[in-house]
Protein backbone atom coordinates (compact mmCIF):
# COMPACT_ATOMS: atom_id res chain seq x y z
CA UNK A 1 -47.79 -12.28 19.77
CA UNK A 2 -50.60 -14.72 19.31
CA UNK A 3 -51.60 -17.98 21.75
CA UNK A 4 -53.42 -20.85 20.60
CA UNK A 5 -54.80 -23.22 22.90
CA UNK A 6 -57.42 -25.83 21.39
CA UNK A 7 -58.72 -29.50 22.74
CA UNK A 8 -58.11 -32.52 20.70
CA UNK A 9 -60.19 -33.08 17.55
CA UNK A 10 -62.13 -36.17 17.17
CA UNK A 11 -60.77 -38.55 14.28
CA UNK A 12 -61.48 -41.63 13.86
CA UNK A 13 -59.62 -44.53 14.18
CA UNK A 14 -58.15 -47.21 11.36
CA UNK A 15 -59.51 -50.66 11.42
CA UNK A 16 -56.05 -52.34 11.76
CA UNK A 17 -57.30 -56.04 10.49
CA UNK A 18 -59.04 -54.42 7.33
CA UNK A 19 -56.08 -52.31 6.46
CA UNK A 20 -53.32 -54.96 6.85
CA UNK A 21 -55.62 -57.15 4.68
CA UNK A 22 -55.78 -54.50 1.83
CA UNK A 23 -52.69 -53.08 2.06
CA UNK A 24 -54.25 -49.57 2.78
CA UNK A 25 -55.70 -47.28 5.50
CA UNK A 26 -59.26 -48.02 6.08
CA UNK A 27 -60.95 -46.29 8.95
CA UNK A 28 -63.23 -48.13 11.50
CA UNK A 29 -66.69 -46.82 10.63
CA UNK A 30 -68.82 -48.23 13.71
CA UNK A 31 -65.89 -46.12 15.61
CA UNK A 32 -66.55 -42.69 14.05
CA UNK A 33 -65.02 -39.97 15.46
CA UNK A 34 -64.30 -41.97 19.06
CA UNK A 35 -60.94 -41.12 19.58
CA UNK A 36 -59.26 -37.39 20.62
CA UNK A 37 -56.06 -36.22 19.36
CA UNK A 38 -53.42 -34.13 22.10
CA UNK A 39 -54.62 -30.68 22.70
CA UNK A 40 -52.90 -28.21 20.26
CA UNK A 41 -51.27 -25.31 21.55
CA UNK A 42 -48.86 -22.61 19.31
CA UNK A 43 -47.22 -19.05 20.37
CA UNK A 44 -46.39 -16.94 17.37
CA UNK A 45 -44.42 -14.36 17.83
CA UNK A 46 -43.58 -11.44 15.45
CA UNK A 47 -42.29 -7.88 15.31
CA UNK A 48 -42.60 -5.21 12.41
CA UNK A 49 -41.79 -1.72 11.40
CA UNK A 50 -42.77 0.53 8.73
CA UNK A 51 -40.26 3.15 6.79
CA UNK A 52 -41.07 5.46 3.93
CA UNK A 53 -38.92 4.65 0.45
CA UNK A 54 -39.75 7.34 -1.75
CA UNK A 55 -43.06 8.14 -0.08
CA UNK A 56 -43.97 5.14 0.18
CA UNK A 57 -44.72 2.17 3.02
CA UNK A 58 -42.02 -0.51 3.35
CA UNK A 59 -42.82 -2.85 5.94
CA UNK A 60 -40.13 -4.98 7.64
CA UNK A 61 -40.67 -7.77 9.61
CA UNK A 62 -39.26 -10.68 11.41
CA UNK A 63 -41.15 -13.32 13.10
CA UNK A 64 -40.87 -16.72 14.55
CA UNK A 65 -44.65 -19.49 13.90
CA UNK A 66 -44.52 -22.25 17.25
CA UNK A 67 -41.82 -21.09 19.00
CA UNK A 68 -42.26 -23.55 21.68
CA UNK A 69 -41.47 -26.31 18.61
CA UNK A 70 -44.16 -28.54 19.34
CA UNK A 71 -45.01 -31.25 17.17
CA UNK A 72 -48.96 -30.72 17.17
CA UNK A 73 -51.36 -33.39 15.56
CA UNK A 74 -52.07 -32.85 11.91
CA UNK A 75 -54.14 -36.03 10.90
CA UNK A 76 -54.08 -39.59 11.32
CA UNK A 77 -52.08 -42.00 8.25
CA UNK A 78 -51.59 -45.47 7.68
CA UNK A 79 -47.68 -46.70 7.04
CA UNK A 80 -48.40 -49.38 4.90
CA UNK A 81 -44.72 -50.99 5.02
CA UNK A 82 -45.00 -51.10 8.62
CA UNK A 83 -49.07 -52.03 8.58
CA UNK A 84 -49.80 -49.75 11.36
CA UNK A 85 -51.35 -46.27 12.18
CA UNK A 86 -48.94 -43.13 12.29
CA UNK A 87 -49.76 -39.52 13.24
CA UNK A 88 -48.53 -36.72 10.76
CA UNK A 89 -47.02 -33.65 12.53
CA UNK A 90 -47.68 -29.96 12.09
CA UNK A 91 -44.31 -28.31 11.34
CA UNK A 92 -42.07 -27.30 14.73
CA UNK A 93 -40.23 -23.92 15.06
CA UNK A 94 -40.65 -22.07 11.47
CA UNK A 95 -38.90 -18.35 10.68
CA UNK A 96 -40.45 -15.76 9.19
CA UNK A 97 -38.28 -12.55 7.44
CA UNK A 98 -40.07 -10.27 4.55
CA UNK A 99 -40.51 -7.22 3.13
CA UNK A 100 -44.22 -5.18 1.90
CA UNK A 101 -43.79 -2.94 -0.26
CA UNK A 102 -46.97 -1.05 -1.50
CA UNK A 103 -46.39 1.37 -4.58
């Protein structure tokens, strides 16, 4: 099992006048780095096991990435359609299933 628990990471901010004017994202440079995204947190879990195939190490192993299925902060975008700021989302609850083989 593994816990992650980090504070928000700086970013900075878009200026929204400048961006709606050129159609783009364009950050707010006398704003650098002024603004915090959530804290991040994440629980992996995962369980393995080893058998021998022919004398040889075949792991098996099942495992589940952010079981608690939060949406964590990635990085800030710009929606250009919508002229405004978004944030972009880590991925929720991902599965895990594989095989190592080593011959």
């Amino acid at each position: 099992m593994r816990l992650v628990y980090l504070t928000g990471r700086p970013y900075t901010p878009f200026d929204t006048a400048a961006s709606v004017a050129q159609r783009r994202g364009v950050f707010d440079l006398t704003r650098i780095n002024e603004e915090r995204a959530p804290d991040y947190f994440r629980a992996d879990v995962r369980a393995d096991r080893t058998f021998r195939v022919r004398g040889k190490p075949l792991l098996v192993f099942l495992g589940i990435q952010n079981v608690t299925n939060r949406k964590n902060f990635a990085q800030p975008g710009w929606r250009r359609l919508q002229e405004r700021a978004s944030f972009n989302e880590q991925l929720g609850l991902f599965p895990l299933v594989g095989l190592d083989w080593r011959f």
